[in-house]
PDB file of N, CA and C in Angstrom:
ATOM      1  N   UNK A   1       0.832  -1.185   0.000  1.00  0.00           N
ATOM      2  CA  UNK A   1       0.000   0.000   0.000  1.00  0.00           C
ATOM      3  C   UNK A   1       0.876   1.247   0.000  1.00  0.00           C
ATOM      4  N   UNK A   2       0.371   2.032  -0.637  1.00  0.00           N
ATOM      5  CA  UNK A   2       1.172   3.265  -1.039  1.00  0.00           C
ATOM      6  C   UNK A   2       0.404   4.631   0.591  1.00  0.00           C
ATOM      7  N   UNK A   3       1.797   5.148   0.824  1.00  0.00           N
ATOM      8  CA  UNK A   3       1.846   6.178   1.703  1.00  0.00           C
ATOM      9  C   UNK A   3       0.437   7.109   1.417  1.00  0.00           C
ATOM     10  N   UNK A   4      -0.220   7.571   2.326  1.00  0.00           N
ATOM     11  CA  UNK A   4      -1.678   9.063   1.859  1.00  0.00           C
ATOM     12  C   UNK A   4      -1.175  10.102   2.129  1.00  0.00           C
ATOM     13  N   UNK A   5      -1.354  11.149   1.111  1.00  0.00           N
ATOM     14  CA  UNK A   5      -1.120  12.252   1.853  1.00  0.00           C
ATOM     15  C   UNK A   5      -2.111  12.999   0.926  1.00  0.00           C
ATOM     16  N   UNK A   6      -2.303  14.753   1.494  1.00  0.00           N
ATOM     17  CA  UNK A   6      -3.214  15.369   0.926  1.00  0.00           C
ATOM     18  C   UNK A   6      -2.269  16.820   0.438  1.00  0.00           C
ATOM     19  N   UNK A   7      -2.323  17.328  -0.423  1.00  0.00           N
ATOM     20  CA  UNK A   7      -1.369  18.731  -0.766  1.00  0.00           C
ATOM     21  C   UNK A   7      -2.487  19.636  -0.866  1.00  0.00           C
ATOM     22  N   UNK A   8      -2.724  21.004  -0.501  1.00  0.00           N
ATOM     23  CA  UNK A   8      -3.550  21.596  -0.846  1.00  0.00           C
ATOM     24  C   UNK A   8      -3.067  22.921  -1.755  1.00  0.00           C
ATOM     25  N   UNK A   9      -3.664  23.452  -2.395  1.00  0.00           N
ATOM     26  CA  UNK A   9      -3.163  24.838  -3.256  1.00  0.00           C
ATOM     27  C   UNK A   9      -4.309  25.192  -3.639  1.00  0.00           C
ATOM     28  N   UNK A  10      -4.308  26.765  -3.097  1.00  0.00           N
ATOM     29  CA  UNK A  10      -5.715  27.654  -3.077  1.00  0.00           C
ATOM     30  C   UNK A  10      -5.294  28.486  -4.333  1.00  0.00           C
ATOM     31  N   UNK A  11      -6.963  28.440  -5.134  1.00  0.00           N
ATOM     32  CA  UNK A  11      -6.850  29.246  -6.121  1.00  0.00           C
ATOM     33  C   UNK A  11      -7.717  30.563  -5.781  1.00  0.00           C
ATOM     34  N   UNK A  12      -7.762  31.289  -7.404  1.00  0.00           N
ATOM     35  CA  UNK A  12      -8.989  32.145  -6.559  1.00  0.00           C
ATOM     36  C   UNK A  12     -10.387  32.077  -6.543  1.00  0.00           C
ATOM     37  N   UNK A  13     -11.164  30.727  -7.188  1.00  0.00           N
ATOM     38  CA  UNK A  13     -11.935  30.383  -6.656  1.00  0.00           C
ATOM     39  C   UNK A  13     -12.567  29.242  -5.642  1.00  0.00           C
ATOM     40  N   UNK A  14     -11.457  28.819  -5.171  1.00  0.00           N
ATOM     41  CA  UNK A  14     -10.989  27.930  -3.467  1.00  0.00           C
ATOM     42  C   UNK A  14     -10.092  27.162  -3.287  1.00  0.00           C
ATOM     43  N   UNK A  15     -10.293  25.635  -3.613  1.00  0.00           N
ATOM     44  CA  UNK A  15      -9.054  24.830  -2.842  1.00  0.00           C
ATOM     45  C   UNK A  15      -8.976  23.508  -4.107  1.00  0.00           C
ATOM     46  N   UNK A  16      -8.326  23.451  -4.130  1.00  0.00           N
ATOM     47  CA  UNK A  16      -7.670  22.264  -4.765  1.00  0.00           C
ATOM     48  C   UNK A  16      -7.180  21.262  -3.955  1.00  0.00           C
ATOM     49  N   UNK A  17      -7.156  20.062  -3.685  1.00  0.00           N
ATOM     50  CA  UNK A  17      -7.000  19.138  -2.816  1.00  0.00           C
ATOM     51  C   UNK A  17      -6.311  17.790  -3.627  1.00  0.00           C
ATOM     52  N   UNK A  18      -5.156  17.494  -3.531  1.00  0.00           N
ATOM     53  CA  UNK A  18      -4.468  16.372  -4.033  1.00  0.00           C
ATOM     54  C   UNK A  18      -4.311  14.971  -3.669  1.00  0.00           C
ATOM     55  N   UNK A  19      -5.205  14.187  -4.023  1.00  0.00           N
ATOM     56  CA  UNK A  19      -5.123  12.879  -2.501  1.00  0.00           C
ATOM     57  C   UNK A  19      -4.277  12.282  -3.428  1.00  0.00           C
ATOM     58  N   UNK A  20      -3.705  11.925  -3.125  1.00  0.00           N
ATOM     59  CA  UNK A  20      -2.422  10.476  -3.307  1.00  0.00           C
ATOM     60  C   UNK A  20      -2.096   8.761  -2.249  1.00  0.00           C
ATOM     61  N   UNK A  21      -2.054   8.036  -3.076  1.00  0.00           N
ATOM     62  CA  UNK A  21      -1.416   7.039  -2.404  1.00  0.00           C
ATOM     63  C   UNK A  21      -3.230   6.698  -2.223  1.00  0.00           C
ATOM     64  N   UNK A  22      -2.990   5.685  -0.634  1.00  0.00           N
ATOM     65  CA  UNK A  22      -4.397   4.596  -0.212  1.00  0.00           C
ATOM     66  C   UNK A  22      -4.892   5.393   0.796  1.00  0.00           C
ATOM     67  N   UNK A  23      -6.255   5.717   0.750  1.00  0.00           N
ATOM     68  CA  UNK A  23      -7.091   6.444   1.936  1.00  0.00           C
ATOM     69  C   UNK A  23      -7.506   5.591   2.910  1.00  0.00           C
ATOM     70  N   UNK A  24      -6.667   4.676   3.249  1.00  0.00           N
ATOM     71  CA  UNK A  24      -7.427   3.578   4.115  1.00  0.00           C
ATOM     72  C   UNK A  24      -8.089   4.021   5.317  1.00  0.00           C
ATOM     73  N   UNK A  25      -8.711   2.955   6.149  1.00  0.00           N
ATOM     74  CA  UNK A  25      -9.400   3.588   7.131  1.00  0.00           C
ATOM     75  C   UNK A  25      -8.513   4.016   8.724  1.00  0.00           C
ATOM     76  N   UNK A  26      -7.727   3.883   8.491  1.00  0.00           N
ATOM     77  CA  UNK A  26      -6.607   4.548   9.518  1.00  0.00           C
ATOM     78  C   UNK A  26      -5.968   6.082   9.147  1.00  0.00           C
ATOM     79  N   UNK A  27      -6.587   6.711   7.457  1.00  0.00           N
ATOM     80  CA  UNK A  27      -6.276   8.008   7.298  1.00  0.00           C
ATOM     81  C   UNK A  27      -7.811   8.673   7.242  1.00  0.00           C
ATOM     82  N   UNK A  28      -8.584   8.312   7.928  1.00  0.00           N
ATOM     83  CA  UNK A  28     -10.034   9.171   8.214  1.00  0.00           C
ATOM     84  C   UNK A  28      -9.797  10.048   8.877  1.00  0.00           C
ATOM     85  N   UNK A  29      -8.800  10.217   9.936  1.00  0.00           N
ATOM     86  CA  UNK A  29      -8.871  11.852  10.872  1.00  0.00           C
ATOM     87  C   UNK A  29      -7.337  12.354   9.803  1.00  0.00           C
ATOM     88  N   UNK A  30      -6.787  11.877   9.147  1.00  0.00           N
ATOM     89  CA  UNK A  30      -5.873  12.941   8.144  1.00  0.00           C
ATOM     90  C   UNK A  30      -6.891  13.779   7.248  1.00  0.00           C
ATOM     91  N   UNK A  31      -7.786  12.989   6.989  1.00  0.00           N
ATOM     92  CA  UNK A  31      -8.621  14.002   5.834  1.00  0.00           C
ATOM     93  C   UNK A  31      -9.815  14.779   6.780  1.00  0.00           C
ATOM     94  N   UNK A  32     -10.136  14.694   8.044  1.00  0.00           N
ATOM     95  CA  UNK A  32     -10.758  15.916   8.864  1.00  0.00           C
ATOM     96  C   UNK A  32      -9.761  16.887   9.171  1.00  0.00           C
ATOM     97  N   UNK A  33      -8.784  16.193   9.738  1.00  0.00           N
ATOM     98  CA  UNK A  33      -7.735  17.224   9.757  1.00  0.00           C
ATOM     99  C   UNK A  33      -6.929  18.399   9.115  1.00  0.00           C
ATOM    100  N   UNK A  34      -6.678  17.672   7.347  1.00  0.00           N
ATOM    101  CA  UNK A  34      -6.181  18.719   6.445  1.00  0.00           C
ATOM    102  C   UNK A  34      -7.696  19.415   5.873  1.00  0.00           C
ATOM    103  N   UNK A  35      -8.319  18.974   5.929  1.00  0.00           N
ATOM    104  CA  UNK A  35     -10.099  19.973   5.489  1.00  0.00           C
ATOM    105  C   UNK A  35     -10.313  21.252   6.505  1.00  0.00           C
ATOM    106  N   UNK A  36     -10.087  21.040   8.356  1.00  0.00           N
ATOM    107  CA  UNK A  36     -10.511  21.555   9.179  1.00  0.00           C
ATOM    108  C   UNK A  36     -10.037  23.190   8.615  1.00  0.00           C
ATOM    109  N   UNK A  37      -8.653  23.524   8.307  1.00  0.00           N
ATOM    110  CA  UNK A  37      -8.457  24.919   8.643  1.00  0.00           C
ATOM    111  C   UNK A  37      -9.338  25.276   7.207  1.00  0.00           C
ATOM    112  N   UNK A  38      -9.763  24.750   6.018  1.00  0.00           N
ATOM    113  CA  UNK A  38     -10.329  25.371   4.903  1.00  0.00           C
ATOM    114  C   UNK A  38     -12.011  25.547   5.533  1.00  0.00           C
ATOM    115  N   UNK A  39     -12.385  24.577   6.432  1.00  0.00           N
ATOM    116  CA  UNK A  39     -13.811  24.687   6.551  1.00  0.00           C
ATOM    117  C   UNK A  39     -13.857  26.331   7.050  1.00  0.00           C
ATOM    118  N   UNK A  40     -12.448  26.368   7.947  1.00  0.00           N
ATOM    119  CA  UNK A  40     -13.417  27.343   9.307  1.00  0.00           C
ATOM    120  C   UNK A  40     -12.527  29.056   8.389  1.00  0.00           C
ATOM    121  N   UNK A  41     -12.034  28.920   7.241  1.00  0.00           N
ATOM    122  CA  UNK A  41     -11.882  29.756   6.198  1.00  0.00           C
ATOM    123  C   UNK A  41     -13.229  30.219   5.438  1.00  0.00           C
ATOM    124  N   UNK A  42     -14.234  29.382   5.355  1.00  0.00           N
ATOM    125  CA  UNK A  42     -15.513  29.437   4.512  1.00  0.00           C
ATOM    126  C   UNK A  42     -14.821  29.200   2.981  1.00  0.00           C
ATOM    127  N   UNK A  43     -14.410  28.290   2.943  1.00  0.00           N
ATOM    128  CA  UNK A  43     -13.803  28.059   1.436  1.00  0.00           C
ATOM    129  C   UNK A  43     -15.423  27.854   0.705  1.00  0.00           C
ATOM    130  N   UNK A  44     -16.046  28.331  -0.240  1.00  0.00           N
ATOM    131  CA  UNK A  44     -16.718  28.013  -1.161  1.00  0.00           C
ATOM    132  C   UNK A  44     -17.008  26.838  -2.268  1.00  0.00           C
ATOM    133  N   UNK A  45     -15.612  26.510  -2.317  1.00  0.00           N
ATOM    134  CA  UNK A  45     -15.032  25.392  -3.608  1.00  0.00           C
ATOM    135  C   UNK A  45     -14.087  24.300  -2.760  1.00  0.00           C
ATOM    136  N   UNK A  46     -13.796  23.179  -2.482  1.00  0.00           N
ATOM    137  CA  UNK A  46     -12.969  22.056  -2.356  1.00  0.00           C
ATOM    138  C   UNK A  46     -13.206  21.260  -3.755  1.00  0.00           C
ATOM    139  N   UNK A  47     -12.444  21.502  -4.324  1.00  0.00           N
ATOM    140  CA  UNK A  47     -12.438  20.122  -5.607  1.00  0.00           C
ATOM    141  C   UNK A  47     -11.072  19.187  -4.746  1.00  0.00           C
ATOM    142  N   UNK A  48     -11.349  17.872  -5.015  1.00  0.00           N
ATOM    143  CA  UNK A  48     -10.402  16.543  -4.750  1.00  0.00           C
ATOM    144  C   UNK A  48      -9.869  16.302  -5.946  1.00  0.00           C
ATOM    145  N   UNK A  49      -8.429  16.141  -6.306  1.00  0.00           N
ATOM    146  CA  UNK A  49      -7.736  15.698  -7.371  1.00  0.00           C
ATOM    147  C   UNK A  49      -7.199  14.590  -6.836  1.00  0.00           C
ATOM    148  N   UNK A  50      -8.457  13.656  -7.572  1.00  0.00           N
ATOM    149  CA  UNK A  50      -8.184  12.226  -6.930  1.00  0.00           C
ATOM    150  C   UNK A  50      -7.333  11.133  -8.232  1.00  0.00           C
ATOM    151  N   UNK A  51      -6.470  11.857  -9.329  1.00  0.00           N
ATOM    152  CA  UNK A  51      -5.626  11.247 -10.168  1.00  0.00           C
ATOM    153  C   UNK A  51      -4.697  10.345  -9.518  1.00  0.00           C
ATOM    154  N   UNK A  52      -4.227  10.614  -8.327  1.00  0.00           N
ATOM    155  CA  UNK A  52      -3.114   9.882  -8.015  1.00  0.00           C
ATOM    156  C   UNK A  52      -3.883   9.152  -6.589  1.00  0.00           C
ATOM    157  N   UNK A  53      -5.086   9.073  -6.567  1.00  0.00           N
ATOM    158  CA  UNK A  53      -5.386   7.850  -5.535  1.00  0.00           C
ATOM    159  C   UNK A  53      -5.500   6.631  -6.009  1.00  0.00           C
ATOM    160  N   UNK A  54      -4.976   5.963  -5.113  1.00  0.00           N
ATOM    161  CA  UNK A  54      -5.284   4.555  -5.744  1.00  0.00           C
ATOM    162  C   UNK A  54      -6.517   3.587  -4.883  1.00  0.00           C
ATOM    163  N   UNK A  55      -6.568   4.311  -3.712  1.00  0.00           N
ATOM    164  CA  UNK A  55      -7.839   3.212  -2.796  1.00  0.00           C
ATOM    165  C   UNK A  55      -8.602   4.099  -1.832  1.00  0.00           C
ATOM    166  N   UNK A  56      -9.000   3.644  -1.551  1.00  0.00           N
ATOM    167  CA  UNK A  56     -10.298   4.773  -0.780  1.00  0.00           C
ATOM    168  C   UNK A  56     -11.346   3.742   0.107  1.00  0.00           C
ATOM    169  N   UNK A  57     -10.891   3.935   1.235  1.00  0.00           N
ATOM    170  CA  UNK A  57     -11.859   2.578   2.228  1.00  0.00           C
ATOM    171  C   UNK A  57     -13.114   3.388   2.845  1.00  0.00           C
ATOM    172  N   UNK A  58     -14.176   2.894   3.170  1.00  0.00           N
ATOM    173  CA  UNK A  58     -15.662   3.086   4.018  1.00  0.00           C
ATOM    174  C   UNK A  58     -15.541   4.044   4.750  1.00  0.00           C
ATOM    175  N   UNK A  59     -14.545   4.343   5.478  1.00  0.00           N
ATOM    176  CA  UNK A  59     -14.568   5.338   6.877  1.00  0.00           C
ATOM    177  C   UNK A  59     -13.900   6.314   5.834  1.00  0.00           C
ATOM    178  N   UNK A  60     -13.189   6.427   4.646  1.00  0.00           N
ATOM    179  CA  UNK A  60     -12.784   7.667   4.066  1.00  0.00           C
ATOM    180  C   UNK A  60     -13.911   8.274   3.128  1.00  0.00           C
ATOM    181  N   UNK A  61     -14.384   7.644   2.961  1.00  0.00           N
ATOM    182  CA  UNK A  61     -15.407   7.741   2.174  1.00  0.00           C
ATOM    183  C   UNK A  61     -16.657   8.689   3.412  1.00  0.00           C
ATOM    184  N   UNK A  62     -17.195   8.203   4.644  1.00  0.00           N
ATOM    185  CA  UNK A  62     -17.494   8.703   5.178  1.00  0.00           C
ATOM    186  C   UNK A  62     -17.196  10.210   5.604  1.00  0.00           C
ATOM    187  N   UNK A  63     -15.907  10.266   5.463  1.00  0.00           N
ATOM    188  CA  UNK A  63     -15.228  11.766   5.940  1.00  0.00           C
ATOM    189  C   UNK A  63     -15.810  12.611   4.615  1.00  0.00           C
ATOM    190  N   UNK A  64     -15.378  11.787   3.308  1.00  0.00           N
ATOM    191  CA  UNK A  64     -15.896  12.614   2.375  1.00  0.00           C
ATOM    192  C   UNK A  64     -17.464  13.350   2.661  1.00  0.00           C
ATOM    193  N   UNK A  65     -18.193  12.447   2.881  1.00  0.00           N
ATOM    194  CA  UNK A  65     -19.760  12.672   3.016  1.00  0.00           C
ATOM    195  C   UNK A  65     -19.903  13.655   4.357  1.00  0.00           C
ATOM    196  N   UNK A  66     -19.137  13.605   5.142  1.00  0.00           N
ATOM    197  CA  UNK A  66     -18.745  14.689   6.427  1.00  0.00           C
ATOM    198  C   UNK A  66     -18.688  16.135   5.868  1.00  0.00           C
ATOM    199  N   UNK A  67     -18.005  15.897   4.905  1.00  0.00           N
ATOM    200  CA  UNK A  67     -16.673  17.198   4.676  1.00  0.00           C
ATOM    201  C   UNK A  67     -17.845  18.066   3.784  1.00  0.00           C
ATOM    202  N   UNK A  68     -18.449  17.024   3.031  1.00  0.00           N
ATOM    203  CA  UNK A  68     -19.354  17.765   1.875  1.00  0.00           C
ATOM    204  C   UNK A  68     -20.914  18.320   2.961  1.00  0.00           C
ATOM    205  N   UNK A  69     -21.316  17.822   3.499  1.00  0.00           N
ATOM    206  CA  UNK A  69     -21.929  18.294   3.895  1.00  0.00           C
ATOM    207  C   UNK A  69     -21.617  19.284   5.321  1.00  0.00           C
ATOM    208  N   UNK A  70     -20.332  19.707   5.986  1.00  0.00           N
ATOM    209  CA  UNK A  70     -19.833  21.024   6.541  1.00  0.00           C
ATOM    210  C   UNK A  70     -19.668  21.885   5.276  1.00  0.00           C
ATOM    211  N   UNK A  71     -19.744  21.827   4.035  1.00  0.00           N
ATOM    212  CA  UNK A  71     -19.600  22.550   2.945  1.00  0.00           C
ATOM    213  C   UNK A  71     -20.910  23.353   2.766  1.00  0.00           C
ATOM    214  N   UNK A  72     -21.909  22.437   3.060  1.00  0.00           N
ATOM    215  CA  UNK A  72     -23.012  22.844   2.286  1.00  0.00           C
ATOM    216  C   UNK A  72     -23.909  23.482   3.474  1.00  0.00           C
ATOM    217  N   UNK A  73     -23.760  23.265   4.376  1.00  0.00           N
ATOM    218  CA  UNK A  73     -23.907  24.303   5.859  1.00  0.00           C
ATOM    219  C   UNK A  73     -23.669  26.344   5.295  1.00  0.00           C
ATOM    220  N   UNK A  74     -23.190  26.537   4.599  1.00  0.00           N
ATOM    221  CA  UNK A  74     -22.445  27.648   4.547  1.00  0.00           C
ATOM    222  C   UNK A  74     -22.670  27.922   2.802  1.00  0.00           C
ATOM    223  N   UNK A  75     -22.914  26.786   1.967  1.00  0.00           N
ATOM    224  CA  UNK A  75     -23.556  26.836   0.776  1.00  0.00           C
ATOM    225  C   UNK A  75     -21.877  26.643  -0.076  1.00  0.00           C
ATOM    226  N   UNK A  76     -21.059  26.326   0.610  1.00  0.00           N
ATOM    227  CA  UNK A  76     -19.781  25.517  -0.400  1.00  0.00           C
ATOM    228  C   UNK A  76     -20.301  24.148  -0.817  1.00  0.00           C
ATOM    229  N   UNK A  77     -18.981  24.099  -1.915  1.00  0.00           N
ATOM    230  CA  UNK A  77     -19.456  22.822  -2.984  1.00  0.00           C
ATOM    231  C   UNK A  77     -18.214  21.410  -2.952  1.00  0.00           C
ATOM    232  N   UNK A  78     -18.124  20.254  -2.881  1.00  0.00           N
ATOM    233  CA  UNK A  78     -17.542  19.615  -2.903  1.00  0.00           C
ATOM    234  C   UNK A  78     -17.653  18.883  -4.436  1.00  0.00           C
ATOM    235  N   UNK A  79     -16.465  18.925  -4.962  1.00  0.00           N
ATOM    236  CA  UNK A  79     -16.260  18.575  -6.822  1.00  0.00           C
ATOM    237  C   UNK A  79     -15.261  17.649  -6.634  1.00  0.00           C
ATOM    238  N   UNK A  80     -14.947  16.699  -7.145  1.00  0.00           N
ATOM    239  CA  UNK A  80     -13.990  15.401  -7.639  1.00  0.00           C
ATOM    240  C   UNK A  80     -13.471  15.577  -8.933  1.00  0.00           C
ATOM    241  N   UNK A  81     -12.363  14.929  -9.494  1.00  0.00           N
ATOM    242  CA  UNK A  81     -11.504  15.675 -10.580  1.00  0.00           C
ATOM    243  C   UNK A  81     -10.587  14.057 -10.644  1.00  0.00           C
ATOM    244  N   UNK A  82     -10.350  13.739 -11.990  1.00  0.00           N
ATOM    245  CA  UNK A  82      -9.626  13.116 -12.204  1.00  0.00           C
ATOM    246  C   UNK A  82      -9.250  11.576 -11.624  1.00  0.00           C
ATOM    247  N   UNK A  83     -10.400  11.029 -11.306  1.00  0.00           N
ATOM    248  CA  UNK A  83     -10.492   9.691 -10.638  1.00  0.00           C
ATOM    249  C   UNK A  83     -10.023   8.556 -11.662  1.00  0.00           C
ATOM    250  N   UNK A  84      -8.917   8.076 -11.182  1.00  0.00           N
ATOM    251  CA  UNK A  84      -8.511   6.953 -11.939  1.00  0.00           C
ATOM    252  C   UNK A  84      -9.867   5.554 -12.308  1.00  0.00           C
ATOM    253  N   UNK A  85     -10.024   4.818 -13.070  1.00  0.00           N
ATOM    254  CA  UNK A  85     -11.268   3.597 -13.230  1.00  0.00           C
ATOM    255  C   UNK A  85     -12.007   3.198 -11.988  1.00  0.00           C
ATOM    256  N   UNK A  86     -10.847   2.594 -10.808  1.00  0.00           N
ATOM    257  CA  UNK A  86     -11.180   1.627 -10.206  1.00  0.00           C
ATOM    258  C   UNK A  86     -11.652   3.204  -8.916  1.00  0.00           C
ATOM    259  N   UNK A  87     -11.237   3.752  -8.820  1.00  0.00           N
ATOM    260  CA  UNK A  87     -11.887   4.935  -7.442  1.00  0.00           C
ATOM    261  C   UNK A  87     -13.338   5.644  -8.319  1.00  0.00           C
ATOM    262  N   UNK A  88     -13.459   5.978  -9.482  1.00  0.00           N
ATOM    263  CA  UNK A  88     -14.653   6.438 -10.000  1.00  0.00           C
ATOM    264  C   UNK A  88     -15.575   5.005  -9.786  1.00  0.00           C
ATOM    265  N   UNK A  89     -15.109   3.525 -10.018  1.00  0.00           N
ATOM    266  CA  UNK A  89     -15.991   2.499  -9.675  1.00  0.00           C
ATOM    267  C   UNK A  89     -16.887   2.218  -8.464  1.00  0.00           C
ATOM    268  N   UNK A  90     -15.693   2.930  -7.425  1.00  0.00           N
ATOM    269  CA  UNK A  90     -16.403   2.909  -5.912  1.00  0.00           C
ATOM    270  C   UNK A  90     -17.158   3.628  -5.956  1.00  0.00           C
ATOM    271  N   UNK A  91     -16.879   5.830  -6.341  1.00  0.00           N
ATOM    272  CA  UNK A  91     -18.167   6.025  -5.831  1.00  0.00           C
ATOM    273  C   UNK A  91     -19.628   5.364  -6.979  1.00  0.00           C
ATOM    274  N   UNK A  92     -19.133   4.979  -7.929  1.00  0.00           N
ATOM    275  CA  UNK A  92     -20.511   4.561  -8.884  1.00  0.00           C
ATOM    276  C   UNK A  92     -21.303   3.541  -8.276  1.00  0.00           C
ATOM    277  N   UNK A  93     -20.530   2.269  -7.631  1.00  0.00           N
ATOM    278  CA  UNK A  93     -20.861   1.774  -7.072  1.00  0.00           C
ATOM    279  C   UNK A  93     -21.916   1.956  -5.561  1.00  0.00           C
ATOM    280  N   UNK A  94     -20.852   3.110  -5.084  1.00  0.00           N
ATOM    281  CA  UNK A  94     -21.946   3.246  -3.846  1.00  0.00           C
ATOM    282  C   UNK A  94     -22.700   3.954  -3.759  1.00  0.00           C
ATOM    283  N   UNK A  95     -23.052   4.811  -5.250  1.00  0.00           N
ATOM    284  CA  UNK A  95     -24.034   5.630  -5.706  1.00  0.00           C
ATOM    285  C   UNK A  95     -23.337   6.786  -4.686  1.00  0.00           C
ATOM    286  N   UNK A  96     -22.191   7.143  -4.495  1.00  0.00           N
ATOM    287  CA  UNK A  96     -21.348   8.455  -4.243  1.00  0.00           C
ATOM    288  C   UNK A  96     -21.484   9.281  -5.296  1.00  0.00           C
ATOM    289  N   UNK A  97     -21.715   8.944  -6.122  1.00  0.00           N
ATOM    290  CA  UNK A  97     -21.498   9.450  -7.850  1.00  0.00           C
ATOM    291  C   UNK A  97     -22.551  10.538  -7.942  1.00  0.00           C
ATOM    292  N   UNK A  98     -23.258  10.223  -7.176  1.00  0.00           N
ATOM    293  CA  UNK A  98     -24.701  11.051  -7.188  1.00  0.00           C
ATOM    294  C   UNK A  98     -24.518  11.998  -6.440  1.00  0.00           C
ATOM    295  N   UNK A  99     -24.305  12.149  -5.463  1.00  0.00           N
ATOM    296  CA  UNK A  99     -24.132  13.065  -4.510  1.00  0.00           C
ATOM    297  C   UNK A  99     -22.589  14.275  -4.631  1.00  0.00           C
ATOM    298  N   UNK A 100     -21.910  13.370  -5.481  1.00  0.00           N
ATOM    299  CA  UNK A 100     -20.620  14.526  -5.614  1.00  0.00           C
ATOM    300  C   UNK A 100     -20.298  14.915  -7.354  1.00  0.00           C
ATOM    301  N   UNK A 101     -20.179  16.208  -8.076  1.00  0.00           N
ATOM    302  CA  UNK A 101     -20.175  16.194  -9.230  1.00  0.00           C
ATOM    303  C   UNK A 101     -18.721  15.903  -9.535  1.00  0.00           C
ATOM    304  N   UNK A 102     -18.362  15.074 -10.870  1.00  0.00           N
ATOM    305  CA  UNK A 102     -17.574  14.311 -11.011  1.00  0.00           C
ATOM    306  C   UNK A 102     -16.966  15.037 -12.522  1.00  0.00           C
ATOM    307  N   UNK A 103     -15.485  15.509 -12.155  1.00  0.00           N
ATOM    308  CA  UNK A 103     -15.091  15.897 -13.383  1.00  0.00           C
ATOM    309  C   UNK A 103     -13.935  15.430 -13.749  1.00  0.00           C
ATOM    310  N   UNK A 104     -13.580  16.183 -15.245  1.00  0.00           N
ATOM    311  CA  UNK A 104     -12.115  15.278 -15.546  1.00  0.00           C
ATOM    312  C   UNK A 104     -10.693  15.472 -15.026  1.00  0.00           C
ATOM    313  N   UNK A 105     -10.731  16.922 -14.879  1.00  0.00           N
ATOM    314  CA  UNK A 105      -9.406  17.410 -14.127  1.00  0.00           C
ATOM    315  C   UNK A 105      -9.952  18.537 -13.643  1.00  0.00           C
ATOM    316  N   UNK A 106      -9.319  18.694 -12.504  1.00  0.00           N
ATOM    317  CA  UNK A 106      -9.287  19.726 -11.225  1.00  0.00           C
ATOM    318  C   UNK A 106      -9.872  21.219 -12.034  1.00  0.00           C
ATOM    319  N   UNK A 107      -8.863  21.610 -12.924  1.00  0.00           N
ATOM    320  CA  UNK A 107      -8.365  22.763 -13.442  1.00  0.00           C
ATOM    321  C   UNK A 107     -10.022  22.517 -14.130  1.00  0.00           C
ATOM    322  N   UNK A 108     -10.419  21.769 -14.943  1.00  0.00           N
ATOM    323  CA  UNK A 108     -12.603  22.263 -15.535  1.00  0.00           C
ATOM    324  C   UNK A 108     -13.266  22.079 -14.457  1.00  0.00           C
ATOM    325  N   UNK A 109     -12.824  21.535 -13.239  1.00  0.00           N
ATOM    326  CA  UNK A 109     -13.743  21.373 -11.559  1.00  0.00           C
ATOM    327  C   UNK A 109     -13.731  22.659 -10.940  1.00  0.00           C
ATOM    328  N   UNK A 110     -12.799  23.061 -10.975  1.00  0.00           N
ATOM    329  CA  UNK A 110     -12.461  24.702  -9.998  1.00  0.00           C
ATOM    330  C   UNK A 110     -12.891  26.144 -10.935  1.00  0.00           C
ATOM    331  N   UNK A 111     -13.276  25.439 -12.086  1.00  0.00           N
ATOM    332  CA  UNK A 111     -13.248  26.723 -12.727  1.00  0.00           C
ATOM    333  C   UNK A 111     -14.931  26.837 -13.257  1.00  0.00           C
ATOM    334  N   UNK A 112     -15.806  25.994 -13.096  1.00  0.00           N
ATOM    335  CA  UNK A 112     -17.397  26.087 -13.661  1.00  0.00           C
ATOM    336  C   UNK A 112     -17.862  26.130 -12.239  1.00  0.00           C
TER     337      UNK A 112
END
């Protein structure tokens, strides 16, 4: 399993978010954690540039559904960008797909 980490880089219409490596369920408080200082910013925009994830377990997935809805408290948007086959399979699968809009790269997510 490959190392998680999250990079963030704010544009000027919010945050760009880089997940890399396996989101397993032992990195669920890394992704409350690197989200917390953008929530209490009122970021508007979090897009996930999920190109370089490779796995994504139940309890990360949960944080996602956390994170998006502290977003939408305040009327911010949570966008996905660049999901390799098998991570666009999960959320299709768990009908995540529905609930988060799904684009091709970050850069057409952050900018419509």
């Amino acid at each position: 399993m490959s190392a998680f980490t999250i990079d963030t880089e704010t544009r000027d219409k919010g945050v760009i978010a880089h997940l890399k490596g396996d989101a397993n369920n032992q990195h669920a408080t890394d992704i409350r954690e690197a989200f917390s200082p953008v929530l209490q910013e009122r970021v508007l925009r979090i897009v996930l540039d999920l190109s370089e994830l490779e796995f994504i377990a139940s309890i990360a997935l949960g944080e996602l559904i956390s994170l998006r809805h502290d977003l939408q408290t305040y009327g911010g948007q949570l966008r996905l960008a660049g999901a390799n086959p098998h991570v666009e399979d999960v959320f299709k699968k768990t009908r995540l797909a529905e609930l988060f809009p799904m684009f091709k790269d970050p850069d057409e997510a952050i900018s419509i």
